[in-house]
C-alpha atoms as a PDB file:
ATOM      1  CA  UNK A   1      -4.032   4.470  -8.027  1.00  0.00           C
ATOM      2  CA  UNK A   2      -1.360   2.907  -9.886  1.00  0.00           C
ATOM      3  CA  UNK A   3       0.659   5.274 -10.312  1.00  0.00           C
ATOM      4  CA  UNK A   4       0.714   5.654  -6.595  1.00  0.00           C
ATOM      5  CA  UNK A   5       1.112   1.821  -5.444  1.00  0.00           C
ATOM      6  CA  UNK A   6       3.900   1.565  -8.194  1.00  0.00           C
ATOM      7  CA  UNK A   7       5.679   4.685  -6.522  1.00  0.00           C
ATOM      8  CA  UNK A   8       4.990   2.684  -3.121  1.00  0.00           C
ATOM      9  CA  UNK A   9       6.607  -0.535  -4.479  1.00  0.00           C
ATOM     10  CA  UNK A  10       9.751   1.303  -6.028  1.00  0.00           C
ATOM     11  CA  UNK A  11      10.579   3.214  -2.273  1.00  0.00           C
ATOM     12  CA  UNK A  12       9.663  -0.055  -0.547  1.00  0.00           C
ATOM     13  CA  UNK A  13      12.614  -1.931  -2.907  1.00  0.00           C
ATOM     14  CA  UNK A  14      15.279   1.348  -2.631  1.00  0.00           C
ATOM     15  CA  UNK A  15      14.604   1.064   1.065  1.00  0.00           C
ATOM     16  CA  UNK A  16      14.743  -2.438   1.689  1.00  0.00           C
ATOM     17  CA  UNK A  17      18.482  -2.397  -0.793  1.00  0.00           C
ATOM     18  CA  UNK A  18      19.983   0.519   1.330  1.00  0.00           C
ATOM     19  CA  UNK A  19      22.715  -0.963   3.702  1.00  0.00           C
ATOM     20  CA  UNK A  20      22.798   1.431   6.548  1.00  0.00           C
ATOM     21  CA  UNK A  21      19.005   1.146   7.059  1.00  0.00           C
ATOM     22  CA  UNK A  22      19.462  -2.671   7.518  1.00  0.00           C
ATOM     23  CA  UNK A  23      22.187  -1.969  10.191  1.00  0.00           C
ATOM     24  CA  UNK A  24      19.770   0.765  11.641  1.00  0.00           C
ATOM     25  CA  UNK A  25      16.455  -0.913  11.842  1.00  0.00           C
ATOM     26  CA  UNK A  26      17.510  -4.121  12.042  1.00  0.00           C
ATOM     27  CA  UNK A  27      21.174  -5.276  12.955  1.00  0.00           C
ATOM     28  CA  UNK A  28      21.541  -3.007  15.619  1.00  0.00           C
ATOM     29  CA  UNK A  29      18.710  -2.910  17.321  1.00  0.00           C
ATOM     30  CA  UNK A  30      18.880  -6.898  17.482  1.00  0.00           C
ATOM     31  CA  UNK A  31      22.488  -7.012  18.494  1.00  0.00           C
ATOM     32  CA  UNK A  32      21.903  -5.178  21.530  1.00  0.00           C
ATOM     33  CA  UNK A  33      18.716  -6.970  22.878  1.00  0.00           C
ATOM     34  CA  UNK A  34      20.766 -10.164  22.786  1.00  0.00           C
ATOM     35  CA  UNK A  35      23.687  -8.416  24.215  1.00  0.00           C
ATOM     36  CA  UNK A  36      21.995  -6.335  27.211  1.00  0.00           C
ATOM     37  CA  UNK A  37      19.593  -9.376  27.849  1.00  0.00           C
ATOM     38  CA  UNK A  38      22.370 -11.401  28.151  1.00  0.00           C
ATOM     39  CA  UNK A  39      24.433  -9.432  30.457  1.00  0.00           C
ATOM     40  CA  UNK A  40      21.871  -8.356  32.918  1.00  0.00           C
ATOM     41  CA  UNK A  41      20.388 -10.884  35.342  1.00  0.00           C
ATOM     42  CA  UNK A  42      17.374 -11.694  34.093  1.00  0.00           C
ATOM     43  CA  UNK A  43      15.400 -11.986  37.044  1.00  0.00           C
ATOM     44  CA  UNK A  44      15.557  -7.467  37.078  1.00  0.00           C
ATOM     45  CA  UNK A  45      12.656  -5.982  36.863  1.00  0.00           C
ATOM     46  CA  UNK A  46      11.856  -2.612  35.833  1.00  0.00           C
ATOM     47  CA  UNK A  47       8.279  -0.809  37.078  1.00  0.00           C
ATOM     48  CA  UNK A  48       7.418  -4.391  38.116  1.00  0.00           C
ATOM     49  CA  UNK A  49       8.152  -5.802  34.264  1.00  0.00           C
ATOM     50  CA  UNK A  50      10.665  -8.511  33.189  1.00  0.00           C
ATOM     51  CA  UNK A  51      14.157  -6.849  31.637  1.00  0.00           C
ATOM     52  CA  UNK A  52      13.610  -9.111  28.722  1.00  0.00           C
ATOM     53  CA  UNK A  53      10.414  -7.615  28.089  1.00  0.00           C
ATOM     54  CA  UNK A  54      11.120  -3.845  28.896  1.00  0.00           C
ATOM     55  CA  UNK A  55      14.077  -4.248  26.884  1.00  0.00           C
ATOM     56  CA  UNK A  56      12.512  -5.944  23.604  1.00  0.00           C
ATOM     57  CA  UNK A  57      10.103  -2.710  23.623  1.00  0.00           C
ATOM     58  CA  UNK A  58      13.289  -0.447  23.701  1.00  0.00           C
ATOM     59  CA  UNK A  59      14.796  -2.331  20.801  1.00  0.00           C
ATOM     60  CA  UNK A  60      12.118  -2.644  18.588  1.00  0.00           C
ATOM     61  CA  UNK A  61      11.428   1.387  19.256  1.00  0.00           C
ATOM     62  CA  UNK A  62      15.061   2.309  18.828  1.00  0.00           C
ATOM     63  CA  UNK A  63      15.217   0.575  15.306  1.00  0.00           C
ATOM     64  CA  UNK A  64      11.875   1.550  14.078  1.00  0.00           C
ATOM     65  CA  UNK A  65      13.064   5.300  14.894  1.00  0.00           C
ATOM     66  CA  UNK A  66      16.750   4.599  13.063  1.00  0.00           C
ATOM     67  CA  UNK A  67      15.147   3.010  10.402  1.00  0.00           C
ATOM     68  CA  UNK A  68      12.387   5.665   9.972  1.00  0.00           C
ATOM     69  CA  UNK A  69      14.458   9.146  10.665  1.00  0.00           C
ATOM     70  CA  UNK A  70      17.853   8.110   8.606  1.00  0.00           C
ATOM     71  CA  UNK A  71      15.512   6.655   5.568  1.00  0.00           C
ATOM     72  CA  UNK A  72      13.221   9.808   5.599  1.00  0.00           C
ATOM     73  CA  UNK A  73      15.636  12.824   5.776  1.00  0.00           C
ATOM     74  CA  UNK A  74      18.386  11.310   3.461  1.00  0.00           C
ATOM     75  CA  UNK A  75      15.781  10.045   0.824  1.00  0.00           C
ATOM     76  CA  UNK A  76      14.277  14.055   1.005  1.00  0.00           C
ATOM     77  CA  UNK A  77      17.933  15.294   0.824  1.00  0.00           C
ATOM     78  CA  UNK A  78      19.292  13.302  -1.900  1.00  0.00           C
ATOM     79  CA  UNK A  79      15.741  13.766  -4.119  1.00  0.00           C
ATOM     80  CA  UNK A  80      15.599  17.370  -3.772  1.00  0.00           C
ATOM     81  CA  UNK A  81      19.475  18.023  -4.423  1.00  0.00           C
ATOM     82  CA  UNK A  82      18.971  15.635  -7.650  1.00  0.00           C
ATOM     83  CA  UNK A  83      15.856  17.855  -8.511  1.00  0.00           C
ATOM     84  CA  UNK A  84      13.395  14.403  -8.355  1.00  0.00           C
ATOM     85  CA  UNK A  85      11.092  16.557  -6.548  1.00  0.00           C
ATOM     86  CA  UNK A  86      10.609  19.924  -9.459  1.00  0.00           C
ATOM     87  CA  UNK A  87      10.316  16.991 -11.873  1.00  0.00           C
ATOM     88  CA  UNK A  88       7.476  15.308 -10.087  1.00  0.00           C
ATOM     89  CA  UNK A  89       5.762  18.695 -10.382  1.00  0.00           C
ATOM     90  CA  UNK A  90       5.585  18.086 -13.951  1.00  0.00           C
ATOM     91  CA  UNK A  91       4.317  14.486 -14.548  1.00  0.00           C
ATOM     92  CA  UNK A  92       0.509  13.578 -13.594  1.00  0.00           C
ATOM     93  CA  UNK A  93       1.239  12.194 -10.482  1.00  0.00           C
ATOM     94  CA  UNK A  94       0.368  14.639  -7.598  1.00  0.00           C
ATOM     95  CA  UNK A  95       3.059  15.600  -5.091  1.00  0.00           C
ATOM     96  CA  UNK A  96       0.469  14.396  -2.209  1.00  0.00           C
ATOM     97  CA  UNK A  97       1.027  11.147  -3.398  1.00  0.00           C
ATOM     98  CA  UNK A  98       4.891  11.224  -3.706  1.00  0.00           C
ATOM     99  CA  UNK A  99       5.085  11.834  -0.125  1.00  0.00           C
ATOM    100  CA  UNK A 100       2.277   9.910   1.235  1.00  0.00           C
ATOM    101  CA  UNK A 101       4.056   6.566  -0.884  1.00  0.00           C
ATOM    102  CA  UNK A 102       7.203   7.660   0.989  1.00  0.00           C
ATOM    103  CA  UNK A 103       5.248   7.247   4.157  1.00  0.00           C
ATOM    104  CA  UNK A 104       3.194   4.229   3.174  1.00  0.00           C
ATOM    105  CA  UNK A 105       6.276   2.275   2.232  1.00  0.00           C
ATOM    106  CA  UNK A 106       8.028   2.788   5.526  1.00  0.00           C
ATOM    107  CA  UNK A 107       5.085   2.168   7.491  1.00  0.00           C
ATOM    108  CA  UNK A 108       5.685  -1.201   5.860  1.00  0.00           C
ATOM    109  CA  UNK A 109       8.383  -1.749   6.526  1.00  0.00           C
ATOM    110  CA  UNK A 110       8.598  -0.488  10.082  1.00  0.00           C
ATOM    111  CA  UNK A 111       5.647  -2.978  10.355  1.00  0.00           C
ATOM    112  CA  UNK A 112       8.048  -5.872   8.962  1.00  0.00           C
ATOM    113  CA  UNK A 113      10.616  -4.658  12.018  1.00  0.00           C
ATOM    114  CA  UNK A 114       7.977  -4.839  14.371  1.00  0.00           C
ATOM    115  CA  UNK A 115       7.034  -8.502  13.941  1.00  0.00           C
ATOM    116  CA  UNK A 116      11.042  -9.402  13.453  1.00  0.00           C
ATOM    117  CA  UNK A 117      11.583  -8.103  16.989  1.00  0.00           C
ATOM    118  CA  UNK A 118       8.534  -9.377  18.349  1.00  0.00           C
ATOM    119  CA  UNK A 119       9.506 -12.865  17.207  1.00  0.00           C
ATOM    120  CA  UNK A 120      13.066 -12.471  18.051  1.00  0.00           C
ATOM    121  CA  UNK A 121      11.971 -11.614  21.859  1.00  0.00           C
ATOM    122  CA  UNK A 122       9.322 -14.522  21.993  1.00  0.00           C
ATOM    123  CA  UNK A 123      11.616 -17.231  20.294  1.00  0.00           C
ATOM    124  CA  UNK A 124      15.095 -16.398  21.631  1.00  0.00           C
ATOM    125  CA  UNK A 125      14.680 -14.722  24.924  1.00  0.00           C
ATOM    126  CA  UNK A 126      11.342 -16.247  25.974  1.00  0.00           C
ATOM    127  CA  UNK A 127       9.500 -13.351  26.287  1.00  0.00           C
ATOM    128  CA  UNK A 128       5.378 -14.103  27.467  1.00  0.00           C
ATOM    129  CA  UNK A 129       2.891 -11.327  27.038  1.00  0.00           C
ATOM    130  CA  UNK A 130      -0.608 -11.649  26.360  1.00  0.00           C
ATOM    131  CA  UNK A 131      -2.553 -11.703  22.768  1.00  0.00           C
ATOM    132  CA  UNK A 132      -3.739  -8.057  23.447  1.00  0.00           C
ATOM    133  CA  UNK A 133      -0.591  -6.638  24.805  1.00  0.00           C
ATOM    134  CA  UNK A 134       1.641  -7.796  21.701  1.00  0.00           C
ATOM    135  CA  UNK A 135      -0.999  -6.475  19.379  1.00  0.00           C
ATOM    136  CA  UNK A 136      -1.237  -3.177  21.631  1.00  0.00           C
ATOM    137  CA  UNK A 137       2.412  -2.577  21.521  1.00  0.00           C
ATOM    138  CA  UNK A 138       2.859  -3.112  18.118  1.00  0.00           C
ATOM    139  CA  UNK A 139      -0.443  -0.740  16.798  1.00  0.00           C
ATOM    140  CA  UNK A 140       1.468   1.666  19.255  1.00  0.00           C
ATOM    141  CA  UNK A 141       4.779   1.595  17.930  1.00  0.00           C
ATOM    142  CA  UNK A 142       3.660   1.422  13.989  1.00  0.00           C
ATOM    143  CA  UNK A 143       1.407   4.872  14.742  1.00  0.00           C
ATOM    144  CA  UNK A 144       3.430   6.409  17.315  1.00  0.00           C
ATOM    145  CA  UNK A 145       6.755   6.497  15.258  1.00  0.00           C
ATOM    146  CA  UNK A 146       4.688   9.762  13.444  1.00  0.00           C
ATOM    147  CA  UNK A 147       7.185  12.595  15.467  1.00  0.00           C
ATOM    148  CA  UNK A 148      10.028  10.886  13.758  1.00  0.00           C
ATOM    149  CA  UNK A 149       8.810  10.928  10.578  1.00  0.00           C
ATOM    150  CA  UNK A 150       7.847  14.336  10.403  1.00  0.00           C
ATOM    151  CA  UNK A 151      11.161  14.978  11.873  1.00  0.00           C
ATOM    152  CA  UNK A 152      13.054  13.294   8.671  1.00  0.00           C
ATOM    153  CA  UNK A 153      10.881  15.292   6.683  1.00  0.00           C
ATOM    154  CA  UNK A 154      12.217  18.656   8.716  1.00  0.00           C
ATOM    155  CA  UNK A 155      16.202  17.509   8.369  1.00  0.00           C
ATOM    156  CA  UNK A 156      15.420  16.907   4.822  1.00  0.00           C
ATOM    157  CA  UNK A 157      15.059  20.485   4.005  1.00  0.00           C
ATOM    158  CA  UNK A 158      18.605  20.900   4.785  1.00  0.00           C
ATOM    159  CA  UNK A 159      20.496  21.156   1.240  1.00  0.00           C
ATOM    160  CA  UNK A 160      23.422  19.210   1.884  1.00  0.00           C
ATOM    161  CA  UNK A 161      23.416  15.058   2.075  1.00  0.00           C
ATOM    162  CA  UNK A 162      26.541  15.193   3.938  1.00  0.00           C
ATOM    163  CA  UNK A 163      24.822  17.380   6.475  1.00  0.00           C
ATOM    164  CA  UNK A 164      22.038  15.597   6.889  1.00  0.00           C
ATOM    165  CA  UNK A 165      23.550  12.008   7.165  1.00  0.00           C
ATOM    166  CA  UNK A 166      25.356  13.268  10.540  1.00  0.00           C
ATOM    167  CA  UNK A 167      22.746  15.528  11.630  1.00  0.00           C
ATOM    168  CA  UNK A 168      20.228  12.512  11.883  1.00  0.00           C
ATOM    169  CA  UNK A 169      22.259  10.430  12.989  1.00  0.00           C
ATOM    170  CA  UNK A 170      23.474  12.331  15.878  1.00  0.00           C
ATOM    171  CA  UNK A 171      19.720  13.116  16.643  1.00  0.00           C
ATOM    172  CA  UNK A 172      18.880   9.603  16.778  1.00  0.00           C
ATOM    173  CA  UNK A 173      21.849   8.556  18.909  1.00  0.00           C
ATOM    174  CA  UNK A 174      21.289  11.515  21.463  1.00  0.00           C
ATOM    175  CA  UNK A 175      17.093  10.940  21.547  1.00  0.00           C
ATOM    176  CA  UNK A 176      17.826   7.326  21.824  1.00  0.00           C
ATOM    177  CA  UNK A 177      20.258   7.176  24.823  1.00  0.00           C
ATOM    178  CA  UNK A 178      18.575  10.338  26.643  1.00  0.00           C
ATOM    179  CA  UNK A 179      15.044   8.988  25.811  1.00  0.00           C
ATOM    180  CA  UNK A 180      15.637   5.660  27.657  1.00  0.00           C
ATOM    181  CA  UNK A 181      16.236   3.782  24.659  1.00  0.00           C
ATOM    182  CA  UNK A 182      19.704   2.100  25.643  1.00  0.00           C
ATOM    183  CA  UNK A 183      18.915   1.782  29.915  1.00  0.00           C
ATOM    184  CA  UNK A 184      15.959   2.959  31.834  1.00  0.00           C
ATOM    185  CA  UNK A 185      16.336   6.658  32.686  1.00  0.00           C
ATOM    186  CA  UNK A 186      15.736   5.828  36.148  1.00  0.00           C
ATOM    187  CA  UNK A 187      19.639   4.749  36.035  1.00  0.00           C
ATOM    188  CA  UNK A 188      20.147   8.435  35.052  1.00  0.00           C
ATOM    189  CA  UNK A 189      20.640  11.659  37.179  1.00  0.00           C
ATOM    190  CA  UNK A 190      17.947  13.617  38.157  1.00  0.00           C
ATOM    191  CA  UNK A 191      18.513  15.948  35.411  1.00  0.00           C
ATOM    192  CA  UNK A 192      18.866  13.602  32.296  1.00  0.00           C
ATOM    193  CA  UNK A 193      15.524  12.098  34.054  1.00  0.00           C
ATOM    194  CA  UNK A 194      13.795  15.634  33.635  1.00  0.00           C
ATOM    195  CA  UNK A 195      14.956  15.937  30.141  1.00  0.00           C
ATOM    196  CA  UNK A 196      13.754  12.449  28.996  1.00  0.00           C
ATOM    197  CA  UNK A 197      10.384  13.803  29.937  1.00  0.00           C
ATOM    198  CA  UNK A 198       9.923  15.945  27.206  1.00  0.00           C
ATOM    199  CA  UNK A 199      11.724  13.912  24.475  1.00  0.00           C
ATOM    200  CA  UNK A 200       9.563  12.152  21.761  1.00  0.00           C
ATOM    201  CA  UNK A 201      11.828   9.357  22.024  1.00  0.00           C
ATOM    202  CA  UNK A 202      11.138   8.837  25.849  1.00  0.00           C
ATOM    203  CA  UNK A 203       7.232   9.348  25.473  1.00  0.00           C
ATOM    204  CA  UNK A 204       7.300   6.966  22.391  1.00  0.00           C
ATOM    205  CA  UNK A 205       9.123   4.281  24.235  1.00  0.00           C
ATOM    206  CA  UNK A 206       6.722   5.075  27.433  1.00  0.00           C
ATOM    207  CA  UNK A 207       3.701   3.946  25.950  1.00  0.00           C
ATOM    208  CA  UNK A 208       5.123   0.168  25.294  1.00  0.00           C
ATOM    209  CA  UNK A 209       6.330  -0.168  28.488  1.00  0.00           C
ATOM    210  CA  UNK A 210       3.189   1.127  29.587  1.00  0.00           C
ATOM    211  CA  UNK A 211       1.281  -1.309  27.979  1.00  0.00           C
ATOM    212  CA  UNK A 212       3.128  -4.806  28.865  1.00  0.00           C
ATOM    213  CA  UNK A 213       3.058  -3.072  32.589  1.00  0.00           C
ATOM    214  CA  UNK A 214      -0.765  -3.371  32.162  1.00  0.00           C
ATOM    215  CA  UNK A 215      -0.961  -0.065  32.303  1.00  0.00           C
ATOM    216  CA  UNK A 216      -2.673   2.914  30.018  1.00  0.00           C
ATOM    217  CA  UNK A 217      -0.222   5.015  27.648  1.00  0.00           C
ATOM    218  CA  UNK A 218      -0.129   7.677  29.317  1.00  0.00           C
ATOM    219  CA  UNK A 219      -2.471  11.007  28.013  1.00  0.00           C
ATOM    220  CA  UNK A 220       0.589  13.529  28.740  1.00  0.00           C
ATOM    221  CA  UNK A 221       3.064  11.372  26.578  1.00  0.00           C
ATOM    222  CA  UNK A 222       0.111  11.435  23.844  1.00  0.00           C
ATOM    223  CA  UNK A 223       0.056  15.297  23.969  1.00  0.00           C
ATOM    224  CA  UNK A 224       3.931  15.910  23.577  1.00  0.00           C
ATOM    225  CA  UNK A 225       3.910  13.656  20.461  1.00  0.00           C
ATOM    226  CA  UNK A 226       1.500  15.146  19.278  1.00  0.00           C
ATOM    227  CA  UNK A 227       2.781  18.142  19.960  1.00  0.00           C
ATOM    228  CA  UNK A 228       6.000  17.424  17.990  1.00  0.00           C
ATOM    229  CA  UNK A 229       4.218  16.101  14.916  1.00  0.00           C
ATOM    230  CA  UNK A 230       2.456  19.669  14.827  1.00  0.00           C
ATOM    231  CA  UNK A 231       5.510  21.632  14.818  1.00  0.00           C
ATOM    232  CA  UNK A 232       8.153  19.262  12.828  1.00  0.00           C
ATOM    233  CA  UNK A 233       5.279  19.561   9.788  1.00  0.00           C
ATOM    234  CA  UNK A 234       4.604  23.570  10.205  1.00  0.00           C
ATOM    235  CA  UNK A 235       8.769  24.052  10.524  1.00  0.00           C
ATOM    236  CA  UNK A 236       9.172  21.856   7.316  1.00  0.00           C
ATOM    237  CA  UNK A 237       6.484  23.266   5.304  1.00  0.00           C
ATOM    238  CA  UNK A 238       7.486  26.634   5.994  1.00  0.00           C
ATOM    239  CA  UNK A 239      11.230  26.173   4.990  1.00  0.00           C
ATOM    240  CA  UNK A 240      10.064  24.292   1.668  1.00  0.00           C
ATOM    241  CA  UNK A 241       8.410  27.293   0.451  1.00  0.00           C
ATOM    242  CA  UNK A 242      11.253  29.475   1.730  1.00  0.00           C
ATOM    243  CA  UNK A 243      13.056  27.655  -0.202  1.00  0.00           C
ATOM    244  CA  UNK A 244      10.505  27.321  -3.371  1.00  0.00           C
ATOM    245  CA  UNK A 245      10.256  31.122  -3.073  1.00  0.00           C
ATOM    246  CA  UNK A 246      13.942  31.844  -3.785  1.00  0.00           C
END
């Protein structure tokens, strides 16, 4: 047990001192709630909810998924290049718990971004939802950013750093502007709107906006992440001991 909370505390710190994941969680996201709230009219509504409130659901999503997917796949990618991951093997602490304090830690700290935005939203832009509904969203997005973790875990079987800095990246630029992220997809063509549908970044982002609509998230949305957990963590295992094999 303390071998595994120390491991916890170390990725919490080596996250927490890494630059681009403070631009990507936290900067970012931030800058453009205050820019997009500000240049909208604030009295637009989207599925009958405030823009101030759609769009502080977006943001917090967006850098929950940049913080989670660029932390993930370059920490796996780095560790396994420097060998960290054969020399785990050999000490007494089991690999289960070098990747579950991986996951622990960012949960954290995803759960730190959460709040930030939350307050940001409430304080600065005046955004009013009930007790439930901020305590709904946020379970939601802590648990439902699961696709995108397993996803980091899948790029970070790729060998090369370099590779995997631009390969998530891209990723999380595309599945953020085609998932909704950036503007409602019902500013988008037909086809980009039929596409969003089966992006985990879309269904993710759904089940917010869902939520401070006073609706249910929605049981299909539920499915596809699900869906993408499932096969991210079969695709990744499977290439580790591809790779293990050789």
């Amino acid at each position: 047990m303390n071998a595994a909370l120390a491991q916890c505390k170390a990725e919490l710190l080596r996250t927490l001192r890494n630059r681009k994941f403070v631009v990507m969680a936290l900067l970012m996201p931030v800058i453009f709630y205050f820019i997009f709230t500000s240049t909208i009219d604030a009295n637009t509504e989207i599925g009958g909810v405030e823009w101030k409130a759609y769009y502080l659901m977006s943001m917090t999503v967006f850098g929950v998924i940049g913080g989670s997917l660029n932390t993930i796949s370059i920490r796996f990618a780095q560790e396994r290049r420097q060998g960290w991951v054969q020399l785990i093997r050999i000490t007494p602490l089991p690999s289960g718990t070098y990747v579950l304090s991986k996951i622990a830690a960012q949960s954290l700290i995803n759960l730190g971004t959460i709040v930030l935005m939350f307050l940001i939203g409430a304080i600065f832009r005046g955004v009013e939802l009930s007790l439930f509904q901020w305590i709904m969203c946020g379970l939601w997005i802590w648990i439902g950013i699961l696709p995108f973790l397993a996803l980091g875990t899948l790029i970070g079987t790729i060998r090369s750093v370099e590779a995997v800095q631009v390969i998530s990246q891209l990723l999380f630029m595309a599945m953020s502007a085609l998932g909704g992220l950036w503007m409602p997809i019902q500013t988008m063509p037909a086809l980009l709107q039929k596409i969003a549908l089966w992006l985990p970044s879309y269904r993710y982002g759904q089940g917010a906006w869902n939520i401070i609509a006073g609706a249910s998230v929605d049981g299909v949305g539920i499915i596809v992440l699900a869906a993408y957990v499932v096969v991210f963590m079969v695709l990744s295992s499977y290439i580790i001991r591809r790779q293990e094999a050789v």
